[in-house]
PDB file of N, CA and C in Angstrom:
ATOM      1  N   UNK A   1       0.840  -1.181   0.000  1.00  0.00           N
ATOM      2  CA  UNK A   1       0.000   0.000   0.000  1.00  0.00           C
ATOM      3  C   UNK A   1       0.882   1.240   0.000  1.00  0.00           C
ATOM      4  N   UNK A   2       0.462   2.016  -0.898  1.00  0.00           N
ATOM      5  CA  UNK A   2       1.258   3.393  -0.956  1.00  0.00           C
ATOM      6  C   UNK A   2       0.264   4.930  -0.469  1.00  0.00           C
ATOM      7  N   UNK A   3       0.769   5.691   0.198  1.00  0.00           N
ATOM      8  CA  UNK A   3       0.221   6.769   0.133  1.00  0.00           C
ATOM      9  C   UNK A   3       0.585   8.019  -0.687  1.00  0.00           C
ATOM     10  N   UNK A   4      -0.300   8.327  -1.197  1.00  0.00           N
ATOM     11  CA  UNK A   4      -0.456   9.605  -2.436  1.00  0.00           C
ATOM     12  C   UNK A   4       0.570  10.895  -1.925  1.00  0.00           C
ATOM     13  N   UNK A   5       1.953  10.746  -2.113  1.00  0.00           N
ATOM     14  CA  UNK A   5       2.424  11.991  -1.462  1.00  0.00           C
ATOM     15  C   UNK A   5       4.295  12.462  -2.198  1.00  0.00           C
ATOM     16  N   UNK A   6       4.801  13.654  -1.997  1.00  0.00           N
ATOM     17  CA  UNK A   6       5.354  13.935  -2.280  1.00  0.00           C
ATOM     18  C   UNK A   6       6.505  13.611  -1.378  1.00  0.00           C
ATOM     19  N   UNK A   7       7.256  13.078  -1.577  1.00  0.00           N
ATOM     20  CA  UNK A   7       8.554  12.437  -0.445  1.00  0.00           C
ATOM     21  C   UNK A   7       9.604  13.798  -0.156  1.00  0.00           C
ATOM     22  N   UNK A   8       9.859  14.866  -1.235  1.00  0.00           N
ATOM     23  CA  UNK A   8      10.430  16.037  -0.176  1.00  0.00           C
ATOM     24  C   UNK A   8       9.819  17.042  -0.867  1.00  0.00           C
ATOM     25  N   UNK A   9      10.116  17.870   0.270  1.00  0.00           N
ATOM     26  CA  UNK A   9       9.762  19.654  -0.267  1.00  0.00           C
ATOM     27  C   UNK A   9      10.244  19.906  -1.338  1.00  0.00           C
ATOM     28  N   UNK A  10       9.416  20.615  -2.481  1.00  0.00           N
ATOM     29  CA  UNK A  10      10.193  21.142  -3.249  1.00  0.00           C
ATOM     30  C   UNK A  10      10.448  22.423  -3.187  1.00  0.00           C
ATOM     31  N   UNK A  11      11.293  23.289  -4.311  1.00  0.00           N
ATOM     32  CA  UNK A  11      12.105  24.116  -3.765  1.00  0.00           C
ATOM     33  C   UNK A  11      11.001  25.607  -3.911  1.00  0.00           C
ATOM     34  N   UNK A  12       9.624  25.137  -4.092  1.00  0.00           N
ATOM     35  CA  UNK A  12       8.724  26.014  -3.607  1.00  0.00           C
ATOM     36  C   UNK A  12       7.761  26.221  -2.364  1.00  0.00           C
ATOM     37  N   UNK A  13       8.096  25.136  -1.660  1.00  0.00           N
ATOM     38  CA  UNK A  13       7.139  24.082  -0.678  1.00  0.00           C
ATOM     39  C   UNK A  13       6.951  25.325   0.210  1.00  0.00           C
ATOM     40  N   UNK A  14       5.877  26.575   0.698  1.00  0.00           N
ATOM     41  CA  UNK A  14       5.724  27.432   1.943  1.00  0.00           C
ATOM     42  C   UNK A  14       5.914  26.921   3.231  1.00  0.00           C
ATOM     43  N   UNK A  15       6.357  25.725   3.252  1.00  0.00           N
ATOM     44  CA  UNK A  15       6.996  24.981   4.762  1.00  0.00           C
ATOM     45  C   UNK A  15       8.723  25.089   4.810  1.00  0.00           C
ATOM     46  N   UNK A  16       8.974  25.295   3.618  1.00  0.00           N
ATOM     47  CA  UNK A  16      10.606  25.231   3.780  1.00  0.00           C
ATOM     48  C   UNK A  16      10.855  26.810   4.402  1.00  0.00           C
ATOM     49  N   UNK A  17      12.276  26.784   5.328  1.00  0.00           N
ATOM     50  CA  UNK A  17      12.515  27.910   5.849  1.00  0.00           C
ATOM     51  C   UNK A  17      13.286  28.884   4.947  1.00  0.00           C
ATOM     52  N   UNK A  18      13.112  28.074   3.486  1.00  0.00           N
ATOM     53  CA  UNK A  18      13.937  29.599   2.429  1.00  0.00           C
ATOM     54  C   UNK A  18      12.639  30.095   2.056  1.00  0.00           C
ATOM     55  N   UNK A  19      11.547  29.493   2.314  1.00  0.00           N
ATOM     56  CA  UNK A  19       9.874  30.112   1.375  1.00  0.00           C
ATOM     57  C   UNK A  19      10.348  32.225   1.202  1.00  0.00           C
ATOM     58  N   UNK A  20       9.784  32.453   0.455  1.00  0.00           N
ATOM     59  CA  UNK A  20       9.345  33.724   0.064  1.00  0.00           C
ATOM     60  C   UNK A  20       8.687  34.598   1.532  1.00  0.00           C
ATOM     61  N   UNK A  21       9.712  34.951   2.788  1.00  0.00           N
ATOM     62  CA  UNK A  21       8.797  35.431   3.701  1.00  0.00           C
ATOM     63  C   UNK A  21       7.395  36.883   3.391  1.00  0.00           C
ATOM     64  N   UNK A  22       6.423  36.113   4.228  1.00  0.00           N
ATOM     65  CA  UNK A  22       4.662  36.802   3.952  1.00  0.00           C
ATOM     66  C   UNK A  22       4.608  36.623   2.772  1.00  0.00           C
ATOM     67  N   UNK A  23       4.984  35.666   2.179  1.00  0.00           N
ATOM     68  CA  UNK A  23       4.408  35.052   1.016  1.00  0.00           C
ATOM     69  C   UNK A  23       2.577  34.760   1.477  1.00  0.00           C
ATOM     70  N   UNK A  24       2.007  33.773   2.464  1.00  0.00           N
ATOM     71  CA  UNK A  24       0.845  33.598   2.450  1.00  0.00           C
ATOM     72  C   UNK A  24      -0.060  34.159   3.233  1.00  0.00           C
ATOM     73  N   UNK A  25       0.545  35.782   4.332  1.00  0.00           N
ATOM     74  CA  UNK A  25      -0.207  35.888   4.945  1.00  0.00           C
ATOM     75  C   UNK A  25      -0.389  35.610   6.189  1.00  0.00           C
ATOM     76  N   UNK A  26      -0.359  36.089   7.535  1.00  0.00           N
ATOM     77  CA  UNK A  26      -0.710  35.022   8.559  1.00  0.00           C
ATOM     78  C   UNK A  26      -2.316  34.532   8.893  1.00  0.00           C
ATOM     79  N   UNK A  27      -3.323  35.006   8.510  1.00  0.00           N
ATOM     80  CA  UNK A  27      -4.497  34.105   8.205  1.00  0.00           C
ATOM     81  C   UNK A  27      -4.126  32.916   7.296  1.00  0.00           C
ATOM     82  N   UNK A  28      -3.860  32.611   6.190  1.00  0.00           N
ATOM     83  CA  UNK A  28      -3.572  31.588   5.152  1.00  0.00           C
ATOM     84  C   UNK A  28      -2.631  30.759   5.577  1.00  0.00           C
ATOM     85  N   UNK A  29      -1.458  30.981   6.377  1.00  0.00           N
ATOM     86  CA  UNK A  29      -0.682  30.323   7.166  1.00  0.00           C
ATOM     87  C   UNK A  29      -0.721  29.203   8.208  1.00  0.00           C
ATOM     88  N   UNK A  30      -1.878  29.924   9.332  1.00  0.00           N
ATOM     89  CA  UNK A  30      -2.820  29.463  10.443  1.00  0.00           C
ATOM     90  C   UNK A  30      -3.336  28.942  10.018  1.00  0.00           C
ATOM     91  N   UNK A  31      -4.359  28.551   8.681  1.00  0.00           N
ATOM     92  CA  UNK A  31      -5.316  28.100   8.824  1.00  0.00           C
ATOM     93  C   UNK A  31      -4.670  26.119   7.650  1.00  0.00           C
ATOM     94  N   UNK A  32      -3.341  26.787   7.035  1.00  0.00           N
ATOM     95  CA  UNK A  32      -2.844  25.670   6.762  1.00  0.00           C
ATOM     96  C   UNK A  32      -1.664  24.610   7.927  1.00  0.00           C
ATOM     97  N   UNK A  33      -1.749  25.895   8.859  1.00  0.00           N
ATOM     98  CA  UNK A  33      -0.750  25.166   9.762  1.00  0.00           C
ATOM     99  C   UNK A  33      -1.530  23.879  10.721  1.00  0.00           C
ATOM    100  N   UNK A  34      -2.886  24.766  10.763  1.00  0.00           N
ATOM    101  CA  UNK A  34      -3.797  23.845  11.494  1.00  0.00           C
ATOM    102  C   UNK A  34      -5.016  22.959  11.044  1.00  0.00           C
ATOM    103  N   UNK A  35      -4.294  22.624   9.834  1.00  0.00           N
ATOM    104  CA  UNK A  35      -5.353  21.840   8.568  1.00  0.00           C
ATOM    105  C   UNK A  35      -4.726  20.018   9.355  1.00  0.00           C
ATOM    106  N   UNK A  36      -5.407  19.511   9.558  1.00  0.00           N
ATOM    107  CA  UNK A  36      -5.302  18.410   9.465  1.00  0.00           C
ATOM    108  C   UNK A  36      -4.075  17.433   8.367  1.00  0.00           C
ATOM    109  N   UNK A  37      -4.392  18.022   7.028  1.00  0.00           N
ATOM    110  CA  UNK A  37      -3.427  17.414   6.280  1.00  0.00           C
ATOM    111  C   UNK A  37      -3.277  18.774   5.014  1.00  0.00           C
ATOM    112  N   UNK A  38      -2.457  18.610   3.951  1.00  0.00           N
ATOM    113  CA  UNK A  38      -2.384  19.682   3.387  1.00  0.00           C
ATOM    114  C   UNK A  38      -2.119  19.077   1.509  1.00  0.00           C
ATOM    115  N   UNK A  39      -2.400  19.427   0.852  1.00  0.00           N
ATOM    116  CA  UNK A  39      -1.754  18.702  -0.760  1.00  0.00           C
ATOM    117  C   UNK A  39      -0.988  20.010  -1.278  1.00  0.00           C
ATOM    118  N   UNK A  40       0.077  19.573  -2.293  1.00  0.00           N
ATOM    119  CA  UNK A  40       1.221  19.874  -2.470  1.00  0.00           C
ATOM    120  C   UNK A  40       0.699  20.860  -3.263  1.00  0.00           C
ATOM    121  N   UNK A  41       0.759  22.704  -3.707  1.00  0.00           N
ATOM    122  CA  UNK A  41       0.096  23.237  -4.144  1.00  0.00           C
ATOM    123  C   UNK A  41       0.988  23.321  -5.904  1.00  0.00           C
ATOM    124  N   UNK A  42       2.028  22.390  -5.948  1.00  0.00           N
ATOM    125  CA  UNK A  42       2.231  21.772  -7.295  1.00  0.00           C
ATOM    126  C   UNK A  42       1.443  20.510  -7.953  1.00  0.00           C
ATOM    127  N   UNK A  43       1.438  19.680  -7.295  1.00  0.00           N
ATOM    128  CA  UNK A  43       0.601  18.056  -7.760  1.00  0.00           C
ATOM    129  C   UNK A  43      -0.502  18.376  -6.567  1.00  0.00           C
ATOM    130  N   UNK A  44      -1.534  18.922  -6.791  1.00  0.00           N
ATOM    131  CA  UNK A  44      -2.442  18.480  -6.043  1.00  0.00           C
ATOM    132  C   UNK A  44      -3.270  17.441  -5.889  1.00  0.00           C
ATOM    133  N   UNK A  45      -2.374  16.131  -6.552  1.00  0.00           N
ATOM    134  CA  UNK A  45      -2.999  14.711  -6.317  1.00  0.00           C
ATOM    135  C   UNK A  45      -2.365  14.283  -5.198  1.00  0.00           C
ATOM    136  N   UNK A  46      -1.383  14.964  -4.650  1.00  0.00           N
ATOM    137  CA  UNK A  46      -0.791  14.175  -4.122  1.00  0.00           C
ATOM    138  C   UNK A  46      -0.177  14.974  -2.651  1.00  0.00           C
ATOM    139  N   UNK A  47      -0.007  14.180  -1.446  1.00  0.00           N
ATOM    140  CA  UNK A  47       0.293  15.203  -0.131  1.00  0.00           C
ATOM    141  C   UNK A  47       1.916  16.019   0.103  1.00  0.00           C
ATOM    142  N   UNK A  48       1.602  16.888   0.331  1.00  0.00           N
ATOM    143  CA  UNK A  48       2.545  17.757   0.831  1.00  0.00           C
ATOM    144  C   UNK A  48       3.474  16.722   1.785  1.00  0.00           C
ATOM    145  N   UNK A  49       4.527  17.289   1.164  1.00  0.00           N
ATOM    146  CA  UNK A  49       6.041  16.637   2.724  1.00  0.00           C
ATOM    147  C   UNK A  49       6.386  17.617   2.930  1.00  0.00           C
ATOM    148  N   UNK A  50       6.322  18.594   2.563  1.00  0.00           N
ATOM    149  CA  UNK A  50       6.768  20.072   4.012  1.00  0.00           C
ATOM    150  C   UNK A  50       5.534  20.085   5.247  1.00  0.00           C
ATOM    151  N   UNK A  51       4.172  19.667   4.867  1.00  0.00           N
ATOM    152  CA  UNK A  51       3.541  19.406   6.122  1.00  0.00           C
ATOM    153  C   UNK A  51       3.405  18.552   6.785  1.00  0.00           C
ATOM    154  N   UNK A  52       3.737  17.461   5.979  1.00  0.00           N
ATOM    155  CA  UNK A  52       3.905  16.336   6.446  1.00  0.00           C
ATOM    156  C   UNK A  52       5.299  15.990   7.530  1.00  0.00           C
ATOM    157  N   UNK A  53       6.263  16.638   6.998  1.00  0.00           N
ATOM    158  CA  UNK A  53       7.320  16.832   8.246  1.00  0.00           C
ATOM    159  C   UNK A  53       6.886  17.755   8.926  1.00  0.00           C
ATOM    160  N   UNK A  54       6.685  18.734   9.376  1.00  0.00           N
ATOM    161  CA  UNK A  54       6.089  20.403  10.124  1.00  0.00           C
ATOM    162  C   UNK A  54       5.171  19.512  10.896  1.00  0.00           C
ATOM    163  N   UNK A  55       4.426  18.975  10.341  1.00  0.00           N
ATOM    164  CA  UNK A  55       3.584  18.732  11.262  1.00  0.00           C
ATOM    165  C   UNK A  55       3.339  17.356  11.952  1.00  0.00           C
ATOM    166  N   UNK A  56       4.416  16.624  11.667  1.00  0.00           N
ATOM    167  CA  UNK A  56       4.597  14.720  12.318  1.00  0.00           C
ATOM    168  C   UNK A  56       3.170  14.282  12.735  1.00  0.00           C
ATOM    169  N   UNK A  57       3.152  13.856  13.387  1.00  0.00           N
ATOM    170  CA  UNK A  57       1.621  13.046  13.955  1.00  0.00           C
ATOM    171  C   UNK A  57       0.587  13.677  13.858  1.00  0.00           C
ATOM    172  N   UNK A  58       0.390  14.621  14.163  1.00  0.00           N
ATOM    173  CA  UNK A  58      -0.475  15.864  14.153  1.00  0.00           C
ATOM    174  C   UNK A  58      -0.845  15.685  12.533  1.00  0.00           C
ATOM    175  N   UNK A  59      -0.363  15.416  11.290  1.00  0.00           N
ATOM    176  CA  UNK A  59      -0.982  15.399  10.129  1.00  0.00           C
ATOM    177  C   UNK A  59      -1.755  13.407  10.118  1.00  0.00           C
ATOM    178  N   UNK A  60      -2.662  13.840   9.386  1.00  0.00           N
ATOM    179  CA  UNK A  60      -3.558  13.145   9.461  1.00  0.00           C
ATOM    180  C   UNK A  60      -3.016  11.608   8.227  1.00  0.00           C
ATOM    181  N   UNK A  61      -2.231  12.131   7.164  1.00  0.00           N
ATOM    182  CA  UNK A  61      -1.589  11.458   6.667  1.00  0.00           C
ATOM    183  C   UNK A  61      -0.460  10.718   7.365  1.00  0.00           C
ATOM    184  N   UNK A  62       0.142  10.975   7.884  1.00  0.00           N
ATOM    185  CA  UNK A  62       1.667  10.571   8.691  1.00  0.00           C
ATOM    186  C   UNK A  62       0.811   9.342   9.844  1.00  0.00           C
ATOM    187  N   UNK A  63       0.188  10.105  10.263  1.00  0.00           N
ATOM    188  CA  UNK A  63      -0.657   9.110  11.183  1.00  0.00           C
ATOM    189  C   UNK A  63      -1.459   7.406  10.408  1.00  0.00           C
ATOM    190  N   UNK A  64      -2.053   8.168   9.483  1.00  0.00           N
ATOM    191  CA  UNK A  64      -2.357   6.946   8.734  1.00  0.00           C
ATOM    192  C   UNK A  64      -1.557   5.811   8.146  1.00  0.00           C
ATOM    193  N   UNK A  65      -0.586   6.481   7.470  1.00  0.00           N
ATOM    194  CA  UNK A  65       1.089   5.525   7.417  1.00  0.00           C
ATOM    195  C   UNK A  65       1.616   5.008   8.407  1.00  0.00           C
ATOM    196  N   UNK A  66       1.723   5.294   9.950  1.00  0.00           N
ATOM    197  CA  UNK A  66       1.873   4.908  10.904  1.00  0.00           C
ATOM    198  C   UNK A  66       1.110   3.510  11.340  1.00  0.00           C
ATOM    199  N   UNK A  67       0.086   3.811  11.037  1.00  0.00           N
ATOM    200  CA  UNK A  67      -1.270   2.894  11.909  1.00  0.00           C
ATOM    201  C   UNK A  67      -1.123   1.539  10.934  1.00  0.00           C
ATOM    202  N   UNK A  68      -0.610   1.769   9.884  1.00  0.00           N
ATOM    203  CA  UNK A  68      -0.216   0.932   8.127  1.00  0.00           C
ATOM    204  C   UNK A  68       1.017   0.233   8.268  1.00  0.00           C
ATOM    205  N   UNK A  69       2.140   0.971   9.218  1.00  0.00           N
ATOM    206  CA  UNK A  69       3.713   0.885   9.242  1.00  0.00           C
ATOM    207  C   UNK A  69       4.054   1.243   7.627  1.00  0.00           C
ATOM    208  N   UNK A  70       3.894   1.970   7.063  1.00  0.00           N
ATOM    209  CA  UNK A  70       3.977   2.387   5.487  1.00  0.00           C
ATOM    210  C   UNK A  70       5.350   3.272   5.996  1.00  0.00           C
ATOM    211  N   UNK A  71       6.343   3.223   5.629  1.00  0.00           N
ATOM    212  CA  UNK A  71       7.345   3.805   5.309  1.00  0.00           C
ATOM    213  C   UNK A  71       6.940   5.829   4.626  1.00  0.00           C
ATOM    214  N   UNK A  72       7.006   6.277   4.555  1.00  0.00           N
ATOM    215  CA  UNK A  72       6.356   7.583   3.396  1.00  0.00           C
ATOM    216  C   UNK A  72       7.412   7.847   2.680  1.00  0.00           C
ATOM    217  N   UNK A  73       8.979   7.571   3.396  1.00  0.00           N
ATOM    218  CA  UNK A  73      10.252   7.722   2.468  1.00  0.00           C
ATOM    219  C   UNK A  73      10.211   9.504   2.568  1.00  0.00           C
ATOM    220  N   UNK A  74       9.988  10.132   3.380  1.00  0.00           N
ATOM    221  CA  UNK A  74      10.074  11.631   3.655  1.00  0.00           C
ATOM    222  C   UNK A  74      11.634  12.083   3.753  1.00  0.00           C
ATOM    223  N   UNK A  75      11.692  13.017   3.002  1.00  0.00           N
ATOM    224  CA  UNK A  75      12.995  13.555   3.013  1.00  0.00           C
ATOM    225  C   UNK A  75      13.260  15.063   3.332  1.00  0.00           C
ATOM    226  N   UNK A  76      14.398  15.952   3.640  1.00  0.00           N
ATOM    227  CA  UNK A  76      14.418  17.623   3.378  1.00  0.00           C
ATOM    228  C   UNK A  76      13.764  17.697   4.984  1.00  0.00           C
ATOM    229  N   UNK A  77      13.783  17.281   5.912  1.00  0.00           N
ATOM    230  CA  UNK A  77      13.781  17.654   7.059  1.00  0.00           C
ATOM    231  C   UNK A  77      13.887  19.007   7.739  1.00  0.00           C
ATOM    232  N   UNK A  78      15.491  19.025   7.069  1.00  0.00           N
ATOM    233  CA  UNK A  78      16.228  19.960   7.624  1.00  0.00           C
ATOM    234  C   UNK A  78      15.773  21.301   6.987  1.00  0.00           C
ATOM    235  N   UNK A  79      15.436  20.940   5.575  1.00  0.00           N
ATOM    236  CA  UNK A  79      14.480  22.512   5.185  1.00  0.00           C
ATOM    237  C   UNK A  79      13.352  23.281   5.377  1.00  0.00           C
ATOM    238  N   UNK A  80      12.843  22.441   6.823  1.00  0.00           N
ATOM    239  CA  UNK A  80      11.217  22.773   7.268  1.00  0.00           C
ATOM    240  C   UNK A  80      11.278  23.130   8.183  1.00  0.00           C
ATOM    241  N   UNK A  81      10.449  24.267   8.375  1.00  0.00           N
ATOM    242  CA  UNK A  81      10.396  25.157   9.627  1.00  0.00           C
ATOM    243  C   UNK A  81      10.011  23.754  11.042  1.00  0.00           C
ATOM    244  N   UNK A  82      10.613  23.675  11.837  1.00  0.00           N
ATOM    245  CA  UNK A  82      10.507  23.255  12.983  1.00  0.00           C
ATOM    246  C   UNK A  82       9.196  22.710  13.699  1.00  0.00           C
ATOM    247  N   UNK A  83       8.085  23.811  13.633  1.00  0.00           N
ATOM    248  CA  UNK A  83       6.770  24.144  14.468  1.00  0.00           C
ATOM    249  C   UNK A  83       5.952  25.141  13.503  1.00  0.00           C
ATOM    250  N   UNK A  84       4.577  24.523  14.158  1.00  0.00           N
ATOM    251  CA  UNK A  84       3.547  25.292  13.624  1.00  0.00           C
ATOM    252  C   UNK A  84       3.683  27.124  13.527  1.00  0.00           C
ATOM    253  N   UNK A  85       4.069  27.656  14.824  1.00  0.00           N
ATOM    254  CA  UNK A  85       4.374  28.913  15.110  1.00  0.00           C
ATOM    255  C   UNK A  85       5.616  29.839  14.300  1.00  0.00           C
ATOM    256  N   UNK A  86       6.585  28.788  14.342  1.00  0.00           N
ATOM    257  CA  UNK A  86       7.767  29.769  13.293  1.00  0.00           C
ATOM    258  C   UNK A  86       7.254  29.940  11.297  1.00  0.00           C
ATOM    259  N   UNK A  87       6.763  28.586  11.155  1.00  0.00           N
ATOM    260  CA  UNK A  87       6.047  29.036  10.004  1.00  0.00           C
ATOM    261  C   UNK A  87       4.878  30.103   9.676  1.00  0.00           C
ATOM    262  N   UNK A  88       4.136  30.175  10.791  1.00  0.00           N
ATOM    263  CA  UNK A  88       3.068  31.127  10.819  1.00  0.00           C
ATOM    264  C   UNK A  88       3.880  32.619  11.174  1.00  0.00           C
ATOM    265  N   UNK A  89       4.618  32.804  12.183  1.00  0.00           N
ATOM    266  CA  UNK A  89       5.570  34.201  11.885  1.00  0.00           C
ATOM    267  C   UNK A  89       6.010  34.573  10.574  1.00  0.00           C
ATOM    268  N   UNK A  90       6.676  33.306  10.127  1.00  0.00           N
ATOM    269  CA  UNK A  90       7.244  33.689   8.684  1.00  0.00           C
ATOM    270  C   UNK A  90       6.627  34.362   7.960  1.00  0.00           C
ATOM    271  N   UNK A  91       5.585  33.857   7.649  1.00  0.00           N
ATOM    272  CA  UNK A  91       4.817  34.148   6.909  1.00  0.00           C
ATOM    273  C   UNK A  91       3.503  35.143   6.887  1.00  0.00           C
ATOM    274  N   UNK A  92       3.651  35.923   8.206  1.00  0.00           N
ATOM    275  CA  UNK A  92       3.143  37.050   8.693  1.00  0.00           C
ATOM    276  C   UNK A  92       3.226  38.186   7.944  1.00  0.00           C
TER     277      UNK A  92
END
């Protein structure tokens, strides 16, 4: 079983900490920081891995791979804002 998702950020992903700062706003920010799950606003068939790392268990996808033991093969860690809150500043 595979889940529908993008394995790293790409180099537009608004979760990475080079994003375009107030690129989305801090309403648009908040309300993706605290989305359950998020799709990649390039392939929207398929899930975001900048939220999918940003947001570990807390995304609704990651959890489901979990409950599966599905691997997601997530990569670019290190290019994602940390926490819900530093992305939502950013992007203030």
């Amino acid at each position: 079983m595979k889940i529908p998702c993008v394995k790293k950020p790409c180099k537009d992903c608004p979760f990475r900490e080079d994003s375009l700062e107030g690129w989305l706003g801090e309403e648009r920010a908040t309300q993706i920081a605290e989305s359950p799950s998020f799709v990649c606003h390039k392939n929207t068939d398929l899930q975001c891995a900048g939220h999918m790392i940003m947001r570990g268990h807390s995304n609704s996808f990651v959890r489901m791979a979990a409950r599966f033991n599905i691997d997601l093969g997530l990569k670019g860690q290190i290019l994602v804002f940390d926490d819900t809150q530093d992305f939502i500043d950013h992007h203030a």
